[in-house]
Protein backbone atom coordinates (compact mmCIF):
# COMPACT_ATOMS: atom_id res chain seq x y z
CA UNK A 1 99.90 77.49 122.78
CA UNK A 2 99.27 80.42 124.93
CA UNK A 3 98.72 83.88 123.08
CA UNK A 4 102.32 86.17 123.00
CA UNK A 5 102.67 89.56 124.77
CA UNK A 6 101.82 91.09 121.35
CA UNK A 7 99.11 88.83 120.61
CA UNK A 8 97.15 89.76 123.51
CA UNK A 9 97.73 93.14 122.66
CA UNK A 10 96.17 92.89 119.30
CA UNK A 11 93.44 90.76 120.22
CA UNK A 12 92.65 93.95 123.16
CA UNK A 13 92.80 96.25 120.12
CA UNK A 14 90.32 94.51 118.21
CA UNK A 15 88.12 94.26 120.54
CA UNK A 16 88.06 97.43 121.69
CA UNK A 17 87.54 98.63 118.23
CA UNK A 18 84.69 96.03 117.68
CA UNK A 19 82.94 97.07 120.63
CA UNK A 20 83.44 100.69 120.08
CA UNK A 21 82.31 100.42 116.42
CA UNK A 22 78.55 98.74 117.77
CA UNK A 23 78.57 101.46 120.56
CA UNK A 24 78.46 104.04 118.02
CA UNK A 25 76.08 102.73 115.89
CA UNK A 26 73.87 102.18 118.22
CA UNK A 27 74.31 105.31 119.97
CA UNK A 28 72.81 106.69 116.21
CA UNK A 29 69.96 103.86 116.71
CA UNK A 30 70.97 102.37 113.75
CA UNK A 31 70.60 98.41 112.95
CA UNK A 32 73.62 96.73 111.26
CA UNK A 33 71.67 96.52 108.05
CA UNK A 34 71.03 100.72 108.30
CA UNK A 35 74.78 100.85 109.04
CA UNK A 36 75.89 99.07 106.32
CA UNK A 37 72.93 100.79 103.42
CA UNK A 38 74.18 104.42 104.89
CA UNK A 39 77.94 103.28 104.46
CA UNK A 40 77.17 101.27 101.02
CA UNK A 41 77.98 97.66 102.86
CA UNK A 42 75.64 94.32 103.07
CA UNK A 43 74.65 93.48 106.94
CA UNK A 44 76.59 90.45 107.04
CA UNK A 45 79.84 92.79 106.43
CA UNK A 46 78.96 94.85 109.23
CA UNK A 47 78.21 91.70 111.88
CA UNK A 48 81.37 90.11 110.90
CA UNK A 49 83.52 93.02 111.61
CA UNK A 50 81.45 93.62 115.07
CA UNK A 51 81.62 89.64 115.91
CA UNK A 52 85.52 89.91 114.44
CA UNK A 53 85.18 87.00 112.28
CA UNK A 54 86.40 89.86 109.75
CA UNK A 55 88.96 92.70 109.65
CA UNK A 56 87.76 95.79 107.86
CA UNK A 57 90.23 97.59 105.46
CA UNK A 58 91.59 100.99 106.03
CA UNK A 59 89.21 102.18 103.25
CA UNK A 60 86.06 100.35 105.07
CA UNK A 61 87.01 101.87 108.42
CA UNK A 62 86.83 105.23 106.86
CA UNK A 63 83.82 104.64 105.47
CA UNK A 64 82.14 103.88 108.85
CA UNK A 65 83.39 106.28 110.23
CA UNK A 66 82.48 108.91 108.40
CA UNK A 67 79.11 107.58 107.95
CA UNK A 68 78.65 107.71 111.88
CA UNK A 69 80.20 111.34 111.56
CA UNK A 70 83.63 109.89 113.82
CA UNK A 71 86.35 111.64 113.44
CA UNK A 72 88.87 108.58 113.03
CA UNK A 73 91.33 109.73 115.00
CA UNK A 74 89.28 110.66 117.79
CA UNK A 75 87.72 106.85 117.34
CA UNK A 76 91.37 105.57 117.49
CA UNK A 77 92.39 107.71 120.13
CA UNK A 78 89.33 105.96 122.41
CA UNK A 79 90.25 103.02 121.29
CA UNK A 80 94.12 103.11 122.73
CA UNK A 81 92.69 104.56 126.23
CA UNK A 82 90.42 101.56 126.37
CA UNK A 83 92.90 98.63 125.34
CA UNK A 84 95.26 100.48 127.43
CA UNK A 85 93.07 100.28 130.55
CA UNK A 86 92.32 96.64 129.76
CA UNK A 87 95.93 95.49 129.62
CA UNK A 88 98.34 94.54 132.46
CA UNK A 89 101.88 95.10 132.39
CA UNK A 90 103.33 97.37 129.38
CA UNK A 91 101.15 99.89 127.50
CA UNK A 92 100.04 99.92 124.07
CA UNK A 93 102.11 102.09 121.84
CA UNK A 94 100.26 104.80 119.68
């Protein structure tokens, strides 16, 4: 069965906040495993939120964040422009 309107939305989301997420930390030159040590996480947390095979809590996210020194509204705010750019037809809402 084909993906919904909103699905496809979603799944753009994610993925721009999955790709965004290993931009960043690689942008500090920092391996999954340093990620997760700084932020208090195991390696395999941090690959299966950047693979998507899991969905970080609120709390997690903030944790990231602030251990890459994100604002997270400035992180969400990128990732909107980019989903937005990647999706025909109506935009996402903010």
């Amino acid at each position: 069965m084909p993906l919904s309107r909103r699905q496809k939305r979603v799944e753009t989301l994610d993925r721009a906040f999955r790709t965004l997420l290993r931009e960043k930390r690689l942008e500090k030159g920092w391996s999954q495993g340093e990620l997760g040590d700084r932020a208090g996480y195991v390696q395999s947390f941090i690959s299966n939120i950047e693979t998507g095979k899991q969905t970080p809590s609120t709390r997690v996210l903030f944790d990231l964040l602030d251990t890459l020194g994100i604002m997270p509204n400035a992180f969400m705010d990128v990732i909107v422009i980019r989903a937005k750019h990647r999706l025909p037809g109506r935009p996402v809402r903010s």
